[in-house]
Protein backbone atom coordinates (compact mmCIF):
# COMPACT_ATOMS: atom_id res chain seq x y z
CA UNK A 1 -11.61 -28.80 103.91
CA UNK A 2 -12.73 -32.36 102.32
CA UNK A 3 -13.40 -31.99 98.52
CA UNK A 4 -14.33 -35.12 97.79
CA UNK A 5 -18.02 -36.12 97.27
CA UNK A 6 -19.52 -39.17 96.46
CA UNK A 7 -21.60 -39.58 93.26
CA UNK A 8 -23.76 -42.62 92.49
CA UNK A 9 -22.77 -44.56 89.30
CA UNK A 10 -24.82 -44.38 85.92
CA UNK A 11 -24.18 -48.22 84.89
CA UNK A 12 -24.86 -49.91 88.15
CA UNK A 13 -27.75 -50.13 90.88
CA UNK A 14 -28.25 -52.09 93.58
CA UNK A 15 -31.66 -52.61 93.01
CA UNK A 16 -30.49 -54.61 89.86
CA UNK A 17 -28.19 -56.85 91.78
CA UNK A 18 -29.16 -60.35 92.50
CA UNK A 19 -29.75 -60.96 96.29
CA UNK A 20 -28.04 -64.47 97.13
CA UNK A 21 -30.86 -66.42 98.28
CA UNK A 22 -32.77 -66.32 95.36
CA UNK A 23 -34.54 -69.42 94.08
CA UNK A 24 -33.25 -71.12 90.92
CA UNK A 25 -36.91 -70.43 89.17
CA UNK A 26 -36.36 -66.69 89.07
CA UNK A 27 -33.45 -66.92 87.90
CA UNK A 28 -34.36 -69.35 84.67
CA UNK A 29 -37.31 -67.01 84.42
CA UNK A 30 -34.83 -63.90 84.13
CA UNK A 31 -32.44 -65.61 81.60
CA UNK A 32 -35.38 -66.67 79.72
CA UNK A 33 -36.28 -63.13 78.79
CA UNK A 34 -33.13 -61.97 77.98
CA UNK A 35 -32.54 -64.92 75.48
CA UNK A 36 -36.31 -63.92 73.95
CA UNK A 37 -35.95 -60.24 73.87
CA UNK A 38 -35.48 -58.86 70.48
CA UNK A 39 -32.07 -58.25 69.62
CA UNK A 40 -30.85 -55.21 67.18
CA UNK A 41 -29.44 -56.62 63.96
CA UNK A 42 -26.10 -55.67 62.07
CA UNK A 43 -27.18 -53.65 59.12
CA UNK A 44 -25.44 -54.65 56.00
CA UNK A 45 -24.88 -52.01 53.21
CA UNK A 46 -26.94 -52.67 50.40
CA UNK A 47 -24.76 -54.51 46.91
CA UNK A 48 -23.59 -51.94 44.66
CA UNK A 49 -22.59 -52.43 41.09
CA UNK A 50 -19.69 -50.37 41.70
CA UNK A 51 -18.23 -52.97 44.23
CA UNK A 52 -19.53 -56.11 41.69
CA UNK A 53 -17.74 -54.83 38.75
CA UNK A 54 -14.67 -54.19 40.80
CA UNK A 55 -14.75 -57.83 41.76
CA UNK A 56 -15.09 -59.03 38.74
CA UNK A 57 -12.52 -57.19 37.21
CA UNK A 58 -9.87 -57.65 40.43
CA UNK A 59 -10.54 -61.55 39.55
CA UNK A 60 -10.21 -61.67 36.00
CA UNK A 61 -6.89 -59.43 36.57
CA UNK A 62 -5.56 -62.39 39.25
CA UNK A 63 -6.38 -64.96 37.29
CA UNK A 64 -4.74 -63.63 33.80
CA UNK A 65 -2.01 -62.52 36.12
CA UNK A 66 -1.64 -66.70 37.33
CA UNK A 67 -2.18 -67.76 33.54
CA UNK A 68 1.18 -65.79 32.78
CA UNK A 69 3.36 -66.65 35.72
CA UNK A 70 2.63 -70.42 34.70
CA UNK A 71 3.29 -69.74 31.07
CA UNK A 72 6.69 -68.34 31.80
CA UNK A 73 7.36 -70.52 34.17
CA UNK A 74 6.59 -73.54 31.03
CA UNK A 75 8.83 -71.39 29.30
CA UNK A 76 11.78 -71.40 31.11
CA UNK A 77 11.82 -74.82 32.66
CA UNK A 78 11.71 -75.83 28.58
CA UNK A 79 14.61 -73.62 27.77
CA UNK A 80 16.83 -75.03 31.26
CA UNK A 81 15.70 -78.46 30.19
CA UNK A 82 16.80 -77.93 26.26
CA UNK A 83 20.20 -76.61 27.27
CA UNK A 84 21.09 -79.26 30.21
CA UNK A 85 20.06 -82.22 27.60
CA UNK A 86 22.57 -80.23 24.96
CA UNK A 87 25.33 -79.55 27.08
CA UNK A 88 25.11 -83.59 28.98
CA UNK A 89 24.92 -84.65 24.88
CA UNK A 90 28.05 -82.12 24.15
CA UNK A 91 30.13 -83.75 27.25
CA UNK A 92 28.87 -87.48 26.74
CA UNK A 93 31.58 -86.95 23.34
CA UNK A 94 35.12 -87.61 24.23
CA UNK A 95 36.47 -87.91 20.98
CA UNK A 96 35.81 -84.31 20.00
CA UNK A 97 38.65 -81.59 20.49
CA UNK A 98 35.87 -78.62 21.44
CA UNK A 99 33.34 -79.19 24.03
CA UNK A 100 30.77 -76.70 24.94
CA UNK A 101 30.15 -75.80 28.47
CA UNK A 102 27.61 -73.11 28.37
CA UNK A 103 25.15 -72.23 25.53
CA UNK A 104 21.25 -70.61 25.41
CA UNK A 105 18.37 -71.11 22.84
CA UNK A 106 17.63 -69.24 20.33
CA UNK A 107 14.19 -69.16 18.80
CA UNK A 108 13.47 -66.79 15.37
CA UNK A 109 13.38 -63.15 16.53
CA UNK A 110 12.58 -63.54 19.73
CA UNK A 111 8.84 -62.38 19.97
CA UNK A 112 6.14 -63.92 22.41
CA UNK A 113 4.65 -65.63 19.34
CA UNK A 114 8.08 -67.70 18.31
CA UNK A 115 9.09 -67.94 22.07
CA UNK A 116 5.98 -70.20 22.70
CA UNK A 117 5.45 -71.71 19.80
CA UNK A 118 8.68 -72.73 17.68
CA UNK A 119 11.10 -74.99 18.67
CA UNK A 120 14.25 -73.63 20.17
CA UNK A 121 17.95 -74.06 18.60
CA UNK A 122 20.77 -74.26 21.33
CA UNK A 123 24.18 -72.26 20.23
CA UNK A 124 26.94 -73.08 22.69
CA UNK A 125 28.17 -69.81 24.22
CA UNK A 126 31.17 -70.77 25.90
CA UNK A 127 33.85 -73.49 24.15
CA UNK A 128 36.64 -75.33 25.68
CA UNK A 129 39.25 -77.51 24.15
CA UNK A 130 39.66 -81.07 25.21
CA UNK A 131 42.76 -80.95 27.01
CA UNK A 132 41.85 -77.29 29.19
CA UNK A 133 39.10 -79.92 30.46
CA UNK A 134 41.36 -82.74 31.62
CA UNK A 135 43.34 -80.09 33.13
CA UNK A 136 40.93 -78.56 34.73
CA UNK A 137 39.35 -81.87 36.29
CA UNK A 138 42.98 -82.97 37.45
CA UNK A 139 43.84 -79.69 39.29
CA UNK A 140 40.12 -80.24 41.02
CA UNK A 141 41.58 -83.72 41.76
CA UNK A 142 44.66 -82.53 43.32
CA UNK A 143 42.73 -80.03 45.38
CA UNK A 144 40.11 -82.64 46.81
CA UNK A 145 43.13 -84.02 48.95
């Protein structure tokens, strides 16, 4: 026995189907209604002051959160620029027995207020003599070739 049966679809008749002979008026006619019938429009949730004050305070938290990055980043490219002018001063003397190699600045006790404001000392951290220098640079020589 045959179970299958044939149903007629919901979304599609053939009385809605354009025949192909028709004229090119009727069809302008047809897509001129459907361009002027009234169309349903997007609803759009009404403005809370939940959301506004949210945005607000998600802004003022990005931009105080910018201000800071930008403010250490003054910071440090201060310090690094302090310490590579030191140390280029330090190995610019030849005449001296101690050279300094590697130092960091020091400003008061350290707080945010002294960090931005004062003026930074640099204390050399790591001191070499003279001659450990030369030595170095030679053996560097010798490996080169």
């Amino acid at each position: 026995m045959n179970m299958a049966t044939t149903r007629s679809s919901s979304g599609v008749s053939r009385a809605n189907l354009k025949p192909r002979g028709t004229a090119p008026a009727a069809s302008a006619r047809q897509d001129a209604s459907f361009a002027a019938a009234p169309r349903m429009a997007a609803a759009t949730p009404a403005p809370s002051a939940l959301r506004d004050v949210s945005d607000i305070i998600v802004g003022v938290a990005l931009i105080l959160g910018v201000l800071a990055a930008l403010l250490l980043l003054t910071l440090y490219t201060r310090d690094s620029m302090l310490i590579g002018k030191s140390l280029n001063e330090q190995s610019q003397n030849k005449t001296a027995t101690m050279v300094c190699k590697d130092g960091r600045v020091s400003r008061g006790d350290d707080s945010l207020r002294d960090r931005i404001v004062e003026d930074g000392v640099f204390v050399c951290t790591d001191w070499r003599t003279l001659q450990a220098i030369q030595q170095e640079e030679s053996e560097r020589g010798m490996r080169k070739y």
